[in-house]
Protein backbone atom coordinates (compact mmCIF):
# COMPACT_ATOMS: atom_id res chain seq x y z
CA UNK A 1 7.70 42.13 -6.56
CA UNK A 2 8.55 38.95 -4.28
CA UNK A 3 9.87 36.02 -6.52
CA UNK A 4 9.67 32.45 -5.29
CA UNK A 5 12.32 30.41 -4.04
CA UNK A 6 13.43 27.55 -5.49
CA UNK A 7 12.31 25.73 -2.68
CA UNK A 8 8.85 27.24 -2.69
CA UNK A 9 8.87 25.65 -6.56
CA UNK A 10 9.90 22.88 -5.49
CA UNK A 11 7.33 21.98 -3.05
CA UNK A 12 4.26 23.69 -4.66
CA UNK A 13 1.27 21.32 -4.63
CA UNK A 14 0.69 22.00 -8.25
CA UNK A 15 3.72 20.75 -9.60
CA UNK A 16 3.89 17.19 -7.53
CA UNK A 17 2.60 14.17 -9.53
CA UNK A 18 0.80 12.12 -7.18
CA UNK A 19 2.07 8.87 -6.89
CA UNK A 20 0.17 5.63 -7.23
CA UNK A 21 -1.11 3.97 -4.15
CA UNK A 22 1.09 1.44 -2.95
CA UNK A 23 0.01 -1.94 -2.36
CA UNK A 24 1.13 -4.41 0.44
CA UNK A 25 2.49 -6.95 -2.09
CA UNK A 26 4.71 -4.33 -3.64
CA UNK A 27 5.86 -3.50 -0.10
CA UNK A 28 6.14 -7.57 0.55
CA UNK A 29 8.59 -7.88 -2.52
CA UNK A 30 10.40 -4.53 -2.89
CA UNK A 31 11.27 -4.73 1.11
CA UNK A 32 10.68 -8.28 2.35
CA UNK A 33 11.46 -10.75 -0.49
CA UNK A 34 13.69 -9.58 -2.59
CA UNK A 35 16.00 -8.66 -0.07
CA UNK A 36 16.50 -11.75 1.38
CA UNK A 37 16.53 -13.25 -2.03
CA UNK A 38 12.98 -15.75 -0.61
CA UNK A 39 11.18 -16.59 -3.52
CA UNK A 40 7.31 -15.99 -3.76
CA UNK A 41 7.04 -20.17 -3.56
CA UNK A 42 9.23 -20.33 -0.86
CA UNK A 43 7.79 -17.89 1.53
CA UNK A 44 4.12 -19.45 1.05
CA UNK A 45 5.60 -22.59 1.92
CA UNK A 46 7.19 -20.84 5.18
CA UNK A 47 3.79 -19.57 5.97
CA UNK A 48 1.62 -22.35 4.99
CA UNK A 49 -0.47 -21.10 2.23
CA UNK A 50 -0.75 -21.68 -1.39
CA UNK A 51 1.67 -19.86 -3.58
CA UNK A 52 -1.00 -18.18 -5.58
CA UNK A 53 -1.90 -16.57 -3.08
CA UNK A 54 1.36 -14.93 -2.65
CA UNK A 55 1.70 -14.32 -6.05
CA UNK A 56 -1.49 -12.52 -6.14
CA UNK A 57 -0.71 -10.20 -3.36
CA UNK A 58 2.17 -9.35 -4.66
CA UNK A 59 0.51 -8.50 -8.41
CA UNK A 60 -1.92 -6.36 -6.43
CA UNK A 61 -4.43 -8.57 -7.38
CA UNK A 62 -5.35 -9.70 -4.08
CA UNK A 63 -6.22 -7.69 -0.55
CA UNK A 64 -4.41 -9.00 2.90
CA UNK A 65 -6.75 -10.67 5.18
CA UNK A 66 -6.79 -11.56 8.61
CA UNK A 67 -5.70 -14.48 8.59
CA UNK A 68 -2.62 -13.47 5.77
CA UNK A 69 -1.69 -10.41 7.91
CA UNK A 70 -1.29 -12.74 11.35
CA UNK A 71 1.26 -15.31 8.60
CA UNK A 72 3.22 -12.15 7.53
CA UNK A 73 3.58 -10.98 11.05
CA UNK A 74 4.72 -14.19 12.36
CA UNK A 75 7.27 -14.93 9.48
CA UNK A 76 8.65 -11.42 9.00
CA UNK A 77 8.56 -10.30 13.06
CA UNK A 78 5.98 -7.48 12.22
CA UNK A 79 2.61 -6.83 13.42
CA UNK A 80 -0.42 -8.43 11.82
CA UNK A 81 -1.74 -4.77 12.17
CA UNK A 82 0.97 -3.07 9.99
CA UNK A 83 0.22 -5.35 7.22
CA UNK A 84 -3.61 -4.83 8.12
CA UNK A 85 -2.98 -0.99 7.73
CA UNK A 86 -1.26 -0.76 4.68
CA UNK A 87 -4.02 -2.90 2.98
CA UNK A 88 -6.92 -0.48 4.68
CA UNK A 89 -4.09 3.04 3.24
CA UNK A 90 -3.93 1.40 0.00
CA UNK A 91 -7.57 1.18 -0.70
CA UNK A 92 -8.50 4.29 0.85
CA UNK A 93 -6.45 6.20 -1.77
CA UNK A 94 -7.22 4.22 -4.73
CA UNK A 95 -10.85 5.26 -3.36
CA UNK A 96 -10.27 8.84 -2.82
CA UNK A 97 -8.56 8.52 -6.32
CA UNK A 98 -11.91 7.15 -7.81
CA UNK A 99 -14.20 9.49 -6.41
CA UNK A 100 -12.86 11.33 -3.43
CA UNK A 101 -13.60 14.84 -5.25
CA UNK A 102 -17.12 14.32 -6.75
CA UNK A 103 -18.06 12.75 -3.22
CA UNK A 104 -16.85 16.47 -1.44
CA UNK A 105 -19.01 17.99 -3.47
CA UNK A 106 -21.76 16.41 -3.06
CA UNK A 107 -21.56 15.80 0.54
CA UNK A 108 -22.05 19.05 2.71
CA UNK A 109 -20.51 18.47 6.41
CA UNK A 110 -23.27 18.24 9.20
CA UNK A 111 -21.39 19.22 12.11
């Protein structure tokens, strides 16, 4: 009888703990701010908004905009659109999280 590899343990779906969705403020602090040692103040002064704000997005207690992604982009030399996408990511798993398995059985494909 075959025996698995330890590699084949290793990567077996059933024994990975999913991880948490990741917000865009944890990504703001963990790879932006703290880095370059920039306060949460600070960088809402650089891009012209109030510092709760910041803070909020970076508690996960607030979603990226428009208008924040375009400030992010600007200060940080990214795209509006990759802060845009990791917003649109994070809430799409915290959805699929919430419901994403009673919704595929309730919903039959119609194509």
């Amino acid at each position: 009888m075959p025996t698995k590899s330890k590699l084949q343990t290793i990567i077996n779906k059933e024994n990975m703990k999913k991880l948490a969705p990741l917000h865009p403020g944890e990504m703001l602090k963990e790879e932006f701010l703290d880095p370059m040692k920039i306060s949460q103040r600070e960088f809402a002064r650089i891009i012209k908004v109030p510092a709760n704000r910041v803070n909020q997005i970076v508690n996960g207690k607030r979603a990226i905009t428009g208008d924040t992604a375009i400030r992010f982009g600007l200060a940080l030399k990214t795209s509006p659109e990759f802060w845009l996408r990791l917003q649109d990511r994070y809430e799409l798993e915290k959805t699929y999280d919430e419901v994403g398995n009673s919704l595929k059985e309730e919903i039959q494909p119609i194509l």
